[in-house]
Protein backbone atom coordinates (compact mmCIF):
# COMPACT_ATOMS: atom_id res chain seq x y z
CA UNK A 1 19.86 7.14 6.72
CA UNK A 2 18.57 9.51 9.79
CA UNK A 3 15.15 8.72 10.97
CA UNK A 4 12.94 11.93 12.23
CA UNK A 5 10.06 10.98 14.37
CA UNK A 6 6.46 12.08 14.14
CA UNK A 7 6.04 15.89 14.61
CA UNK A 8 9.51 16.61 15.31
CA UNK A 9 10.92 20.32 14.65
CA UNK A 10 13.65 20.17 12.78
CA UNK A 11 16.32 22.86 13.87
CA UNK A 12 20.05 21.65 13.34
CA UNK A 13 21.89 19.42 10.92
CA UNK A 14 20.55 15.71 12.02
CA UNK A 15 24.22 13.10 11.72
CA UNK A 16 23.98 10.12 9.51
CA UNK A 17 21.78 6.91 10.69
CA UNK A 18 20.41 9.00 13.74
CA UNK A 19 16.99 9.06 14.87
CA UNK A 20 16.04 12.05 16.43
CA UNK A 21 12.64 13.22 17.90
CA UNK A 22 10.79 16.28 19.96
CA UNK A 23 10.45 19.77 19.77
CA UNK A 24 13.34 20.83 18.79
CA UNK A 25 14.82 17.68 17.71
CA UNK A 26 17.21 15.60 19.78
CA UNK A 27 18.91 12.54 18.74
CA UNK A 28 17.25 9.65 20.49
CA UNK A 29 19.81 6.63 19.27
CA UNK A 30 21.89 5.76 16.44
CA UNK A 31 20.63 2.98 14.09
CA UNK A 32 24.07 1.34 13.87
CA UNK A 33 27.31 1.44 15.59
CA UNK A 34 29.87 3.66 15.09
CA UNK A 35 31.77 1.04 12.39
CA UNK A 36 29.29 0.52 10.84
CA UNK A 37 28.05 3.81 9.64
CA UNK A 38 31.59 4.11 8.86
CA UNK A 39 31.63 1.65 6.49
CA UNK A 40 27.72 2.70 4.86
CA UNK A 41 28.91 6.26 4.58
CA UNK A 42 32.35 5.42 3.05
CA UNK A 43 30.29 2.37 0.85
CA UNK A 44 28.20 5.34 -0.14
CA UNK A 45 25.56 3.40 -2.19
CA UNK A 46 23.11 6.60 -2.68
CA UNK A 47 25.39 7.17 -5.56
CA UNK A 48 25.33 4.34 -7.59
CA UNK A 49 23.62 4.36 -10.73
CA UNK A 50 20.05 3.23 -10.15
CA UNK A 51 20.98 0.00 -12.43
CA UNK A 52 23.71 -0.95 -9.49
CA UNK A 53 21.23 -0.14 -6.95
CA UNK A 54 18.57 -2.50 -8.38
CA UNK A 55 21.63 -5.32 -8.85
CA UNK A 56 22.57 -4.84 -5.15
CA UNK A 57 19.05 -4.14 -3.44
CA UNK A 58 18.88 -7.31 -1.23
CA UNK A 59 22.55 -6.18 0.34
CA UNK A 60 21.21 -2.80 0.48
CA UNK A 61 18.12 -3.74 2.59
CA UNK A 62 19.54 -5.94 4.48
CA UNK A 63 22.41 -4.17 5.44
CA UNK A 64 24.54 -6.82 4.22
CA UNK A 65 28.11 -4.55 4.82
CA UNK A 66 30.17 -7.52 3.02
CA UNK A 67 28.09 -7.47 -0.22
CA UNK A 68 28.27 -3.88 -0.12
CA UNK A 69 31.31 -3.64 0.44
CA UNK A 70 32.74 -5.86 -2.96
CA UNK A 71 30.01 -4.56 -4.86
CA UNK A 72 31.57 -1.25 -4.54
């Protein structure tokens, strides 16, 4: 869930649903809030079968936690 920016060196472990960029790497921001990447890391839909993943796309995209969350 990290996001690495253009041309960005790479040098350290990068934390989940960060987006880092520069030379070396820093983290810029976090995607979510702290609950919330909670929740996605303990939903952990990565791995699902890829038939579960193709039932629950729409909650995946859309970050729809609740959907997620009883689809689990």
């Amino acid at each position: 869930g990290a996001i690495v920016g253009a041309k960005a060196v790479v040098a350290a472990p990068v934390p989940p649903y960060a987006v880092v960029a520069g030379n070396p790497a820093r983290i810029v921001r976090y995607r979510f809030c702290d609950d919330t990447i909670e929740t996605l890391l303990d939903i952990a839909w990565w791995h699902w079968t890829p038939e579960k993943i193709a039932r629950n796309l729409d909650a995946i995209r859309g970050a729809d936690l609740d959907r997620l969350m009883a689809a689990r």
